[in-house]
N, C-alpha and C. Protein backbone atom coordinates (compact mmCIF):
# COMPACT_ATOMS: atom_id res chain seq x y z
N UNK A 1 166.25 0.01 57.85
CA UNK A 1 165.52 -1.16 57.37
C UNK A 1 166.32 -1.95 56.35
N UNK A 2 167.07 -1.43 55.71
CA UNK A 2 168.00 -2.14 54.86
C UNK A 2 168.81 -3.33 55.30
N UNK A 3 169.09 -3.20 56.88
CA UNK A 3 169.74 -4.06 57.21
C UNK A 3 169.14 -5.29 57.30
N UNK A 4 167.67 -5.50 57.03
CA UNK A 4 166.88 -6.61 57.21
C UNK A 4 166.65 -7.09 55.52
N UNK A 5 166.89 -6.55 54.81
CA UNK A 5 167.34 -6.81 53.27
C UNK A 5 168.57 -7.23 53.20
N UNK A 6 169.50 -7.27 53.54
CA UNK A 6 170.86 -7.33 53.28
C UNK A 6 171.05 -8.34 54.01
N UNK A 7 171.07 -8.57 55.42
CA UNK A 7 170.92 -9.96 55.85
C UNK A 7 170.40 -11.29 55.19
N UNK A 8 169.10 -10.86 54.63
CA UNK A 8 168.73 -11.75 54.21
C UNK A 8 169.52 -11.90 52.27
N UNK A 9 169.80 -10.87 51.91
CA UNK A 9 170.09 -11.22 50.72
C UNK A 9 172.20 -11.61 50.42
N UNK A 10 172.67 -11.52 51.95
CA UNK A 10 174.10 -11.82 51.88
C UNK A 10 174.80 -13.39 51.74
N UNK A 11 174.04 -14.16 51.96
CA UNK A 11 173.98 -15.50 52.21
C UNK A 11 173.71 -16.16 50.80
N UNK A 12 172.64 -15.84 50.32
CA UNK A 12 171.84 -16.02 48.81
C UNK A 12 173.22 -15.27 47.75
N UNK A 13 173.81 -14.35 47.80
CA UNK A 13 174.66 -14.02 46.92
C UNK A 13 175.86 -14.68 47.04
N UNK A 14 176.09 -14.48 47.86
CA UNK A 14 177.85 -15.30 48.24
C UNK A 14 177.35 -16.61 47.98
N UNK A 15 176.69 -17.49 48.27
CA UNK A 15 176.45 -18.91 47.70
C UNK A 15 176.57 -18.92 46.15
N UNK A 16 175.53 -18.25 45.48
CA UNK A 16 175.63 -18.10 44.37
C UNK A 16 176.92 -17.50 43.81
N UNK A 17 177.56 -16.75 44.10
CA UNK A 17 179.23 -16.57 43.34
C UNK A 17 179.83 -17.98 43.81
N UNK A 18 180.35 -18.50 44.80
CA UNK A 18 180.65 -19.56 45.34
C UNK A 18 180.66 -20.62 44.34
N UNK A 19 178.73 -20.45 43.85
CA UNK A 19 178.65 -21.78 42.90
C UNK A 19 179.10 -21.86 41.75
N UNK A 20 178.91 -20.66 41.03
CA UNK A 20 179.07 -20.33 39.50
C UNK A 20 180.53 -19.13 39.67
N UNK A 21 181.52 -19.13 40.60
CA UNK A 21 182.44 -18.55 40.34
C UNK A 21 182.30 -16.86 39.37
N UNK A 22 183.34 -16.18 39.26
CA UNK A 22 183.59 -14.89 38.56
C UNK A 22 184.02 -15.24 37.05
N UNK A 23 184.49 -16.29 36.83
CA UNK A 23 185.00 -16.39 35.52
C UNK A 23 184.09 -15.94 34.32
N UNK A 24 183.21 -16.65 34.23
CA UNK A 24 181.92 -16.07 33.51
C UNK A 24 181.33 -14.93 33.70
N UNK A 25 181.24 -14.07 33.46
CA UNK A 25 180.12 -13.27 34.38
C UNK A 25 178.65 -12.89 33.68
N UNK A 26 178.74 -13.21 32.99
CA UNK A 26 177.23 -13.24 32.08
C UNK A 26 176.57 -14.00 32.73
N UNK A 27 176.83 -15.61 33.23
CA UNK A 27 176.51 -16.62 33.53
C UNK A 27 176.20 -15.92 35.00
N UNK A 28 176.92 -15.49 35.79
CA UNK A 28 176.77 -14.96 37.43
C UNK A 28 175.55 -14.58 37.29
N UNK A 29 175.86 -13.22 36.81
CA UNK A 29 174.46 -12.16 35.94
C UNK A 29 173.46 -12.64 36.42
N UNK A 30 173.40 -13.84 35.41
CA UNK A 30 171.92 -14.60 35.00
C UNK A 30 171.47 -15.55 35.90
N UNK A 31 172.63 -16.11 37.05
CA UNK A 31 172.32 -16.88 37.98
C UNK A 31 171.61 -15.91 39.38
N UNK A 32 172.43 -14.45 39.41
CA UNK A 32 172.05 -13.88 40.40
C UNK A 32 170.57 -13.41 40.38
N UNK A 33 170.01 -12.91 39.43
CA UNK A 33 168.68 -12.35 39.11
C UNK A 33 167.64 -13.82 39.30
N UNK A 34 168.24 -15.36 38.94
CA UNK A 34 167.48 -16.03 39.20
C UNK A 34 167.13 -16.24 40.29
N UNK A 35 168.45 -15.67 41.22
CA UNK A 35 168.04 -16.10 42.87
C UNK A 35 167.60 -15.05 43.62
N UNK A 36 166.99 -13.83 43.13
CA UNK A 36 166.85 -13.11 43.97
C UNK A 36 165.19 -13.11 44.34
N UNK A 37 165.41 -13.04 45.70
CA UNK A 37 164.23 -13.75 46.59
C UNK A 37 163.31 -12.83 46.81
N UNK A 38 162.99 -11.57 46.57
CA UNK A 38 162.37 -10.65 46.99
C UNK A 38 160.68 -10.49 46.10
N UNK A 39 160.57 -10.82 45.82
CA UNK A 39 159.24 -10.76 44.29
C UNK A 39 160.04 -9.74 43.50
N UNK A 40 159.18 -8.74 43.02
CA UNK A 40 159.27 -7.97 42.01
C UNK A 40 160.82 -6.67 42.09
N UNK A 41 161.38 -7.03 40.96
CA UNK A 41 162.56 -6.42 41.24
C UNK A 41 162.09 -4.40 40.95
N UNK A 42 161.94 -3.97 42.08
CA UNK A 42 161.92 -2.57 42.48
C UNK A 42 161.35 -2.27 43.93
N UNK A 43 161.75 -1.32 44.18
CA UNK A 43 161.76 -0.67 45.64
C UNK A 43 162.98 -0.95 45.95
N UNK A 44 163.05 -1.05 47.27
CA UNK A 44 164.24 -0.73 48.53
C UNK A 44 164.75 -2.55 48.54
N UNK A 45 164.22 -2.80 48.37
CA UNK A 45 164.66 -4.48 48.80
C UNK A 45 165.27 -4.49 47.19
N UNK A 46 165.16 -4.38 46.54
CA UNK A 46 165.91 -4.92 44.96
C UNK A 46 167.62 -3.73 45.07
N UNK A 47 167.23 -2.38 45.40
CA UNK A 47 168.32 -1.69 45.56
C UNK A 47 169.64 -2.11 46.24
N UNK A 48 169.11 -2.95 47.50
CA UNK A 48 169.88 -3.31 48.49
C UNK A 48 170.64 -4.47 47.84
N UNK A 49 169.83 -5.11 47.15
CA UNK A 49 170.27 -6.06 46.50
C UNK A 49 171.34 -6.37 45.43
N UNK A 50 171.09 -5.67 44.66
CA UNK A 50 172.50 -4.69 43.80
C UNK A 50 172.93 -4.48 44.37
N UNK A 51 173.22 -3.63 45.41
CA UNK A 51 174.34 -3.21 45.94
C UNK A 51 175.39 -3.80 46.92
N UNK A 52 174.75 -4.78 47.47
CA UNK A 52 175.33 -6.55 47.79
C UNK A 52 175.70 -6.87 46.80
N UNK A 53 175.44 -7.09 46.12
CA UNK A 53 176.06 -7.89 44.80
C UNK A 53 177.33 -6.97 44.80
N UNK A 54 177.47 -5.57 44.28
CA UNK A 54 178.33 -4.70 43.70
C UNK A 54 179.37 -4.71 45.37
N UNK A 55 178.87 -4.79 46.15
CA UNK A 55 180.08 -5.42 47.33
C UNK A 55 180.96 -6.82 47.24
N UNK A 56 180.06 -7.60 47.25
CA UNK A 56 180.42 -9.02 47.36
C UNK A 56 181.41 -9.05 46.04
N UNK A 57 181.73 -8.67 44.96
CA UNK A 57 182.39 -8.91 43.52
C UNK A 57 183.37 -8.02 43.62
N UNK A 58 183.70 -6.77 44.89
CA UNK A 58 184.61 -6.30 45.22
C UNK A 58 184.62 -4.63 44.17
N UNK A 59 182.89 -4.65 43.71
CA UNK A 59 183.14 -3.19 42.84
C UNK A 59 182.43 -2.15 43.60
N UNK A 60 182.32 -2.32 44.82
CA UNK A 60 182.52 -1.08 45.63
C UNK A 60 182.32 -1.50 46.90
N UNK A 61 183.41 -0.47 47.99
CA UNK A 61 183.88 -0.98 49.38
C UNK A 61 182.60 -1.18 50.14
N UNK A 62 182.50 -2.02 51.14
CA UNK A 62 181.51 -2.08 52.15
C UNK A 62 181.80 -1.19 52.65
N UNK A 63 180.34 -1.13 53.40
CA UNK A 63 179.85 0.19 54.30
C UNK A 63 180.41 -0.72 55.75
N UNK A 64 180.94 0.03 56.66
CA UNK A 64 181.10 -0.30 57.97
C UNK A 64 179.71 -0.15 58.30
N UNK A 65 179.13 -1.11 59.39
CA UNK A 65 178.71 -1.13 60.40
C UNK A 65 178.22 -0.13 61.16
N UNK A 66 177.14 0.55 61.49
CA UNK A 66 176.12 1.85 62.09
C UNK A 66 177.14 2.28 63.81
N UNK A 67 177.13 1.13 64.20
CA UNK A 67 177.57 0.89 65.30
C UNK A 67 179.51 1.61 65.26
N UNK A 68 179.60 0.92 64.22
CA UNK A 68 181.48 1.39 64.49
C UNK A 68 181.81 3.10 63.62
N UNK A 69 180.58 3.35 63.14
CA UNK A 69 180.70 4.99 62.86
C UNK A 69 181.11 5.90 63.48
N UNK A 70 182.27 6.42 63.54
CA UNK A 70 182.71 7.63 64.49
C UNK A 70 181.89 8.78 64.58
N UNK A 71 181.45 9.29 65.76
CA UNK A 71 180.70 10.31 65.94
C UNK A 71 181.68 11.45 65.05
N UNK A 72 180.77 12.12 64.77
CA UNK A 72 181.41 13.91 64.33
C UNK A 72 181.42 14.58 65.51
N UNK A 73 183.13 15.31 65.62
CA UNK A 73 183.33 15.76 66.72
C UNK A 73 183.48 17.75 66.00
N UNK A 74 182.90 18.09 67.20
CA UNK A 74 182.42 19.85 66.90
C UNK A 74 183.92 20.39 66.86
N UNK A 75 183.88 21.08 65.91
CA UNK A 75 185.31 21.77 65.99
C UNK A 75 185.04 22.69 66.92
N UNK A 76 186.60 22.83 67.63
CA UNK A 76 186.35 24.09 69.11
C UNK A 76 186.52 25.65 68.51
N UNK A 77 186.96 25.45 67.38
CA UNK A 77 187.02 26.97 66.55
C UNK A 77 185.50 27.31 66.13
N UNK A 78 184.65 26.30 66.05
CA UNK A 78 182.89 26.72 65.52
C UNK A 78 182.24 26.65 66.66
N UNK A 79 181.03 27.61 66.69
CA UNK A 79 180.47 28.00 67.82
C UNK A 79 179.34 26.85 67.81
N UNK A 80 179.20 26.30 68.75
CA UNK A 80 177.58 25.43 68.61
C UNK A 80 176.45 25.82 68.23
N UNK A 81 175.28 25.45 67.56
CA UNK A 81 174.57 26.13 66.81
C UNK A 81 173.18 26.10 68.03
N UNK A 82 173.55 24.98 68.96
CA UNK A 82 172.61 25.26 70.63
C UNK A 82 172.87 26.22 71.36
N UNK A 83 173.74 27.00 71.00
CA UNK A 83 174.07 28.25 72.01
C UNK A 83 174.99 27.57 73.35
N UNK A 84 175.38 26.58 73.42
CA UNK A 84 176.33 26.46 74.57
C UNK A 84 177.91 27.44 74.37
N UNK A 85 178.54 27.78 73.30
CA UNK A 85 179.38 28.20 72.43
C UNK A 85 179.32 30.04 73.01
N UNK A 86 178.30 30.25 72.84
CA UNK A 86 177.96 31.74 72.99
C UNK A 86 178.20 32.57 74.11
């Protein structure tokens, strides 16, 4: 469900750095909290939201994509825990 938070809140942030730049950042701060669209800042939608922010300003890496996640592959030295192994 996050991804329907983050969509909507990726557009709204990057505009806002865009407008008011990194130089300031008090000023960002205070611009970003003004724009955040969600009502009341708590739950899952405000989390997501920070943490867009803390992407977009480059202070921590994006998450790839659900889709481009490499499966975990079974090591052939561990036995399967379905009993195919056995």
């Amino acid at each position: 469900m996050s991804g329907y938070w983050r969509r909507r809140a990726i557009p709204i942030i990057r505009d806002t750095i865009i407008r008011y730049g990194t130089d300031d950042m008090k000023l960002l701060r205070k611009k970003l909290r003004e724009a955040y669209p969600f009502g009341e800042r708590k739950y899952w939608p405000y989390k997501v939201w920070l943490d867009e922010i803390n992407t977009q300003l480059g202070l921590k890496p994006p998450k790839p994509p659900r889709s481009t996640y490499q499966k975990e592959q079974l090591d052939p030295n561990q036995m399967s825990l379905f009993g195919d192994g056995l």
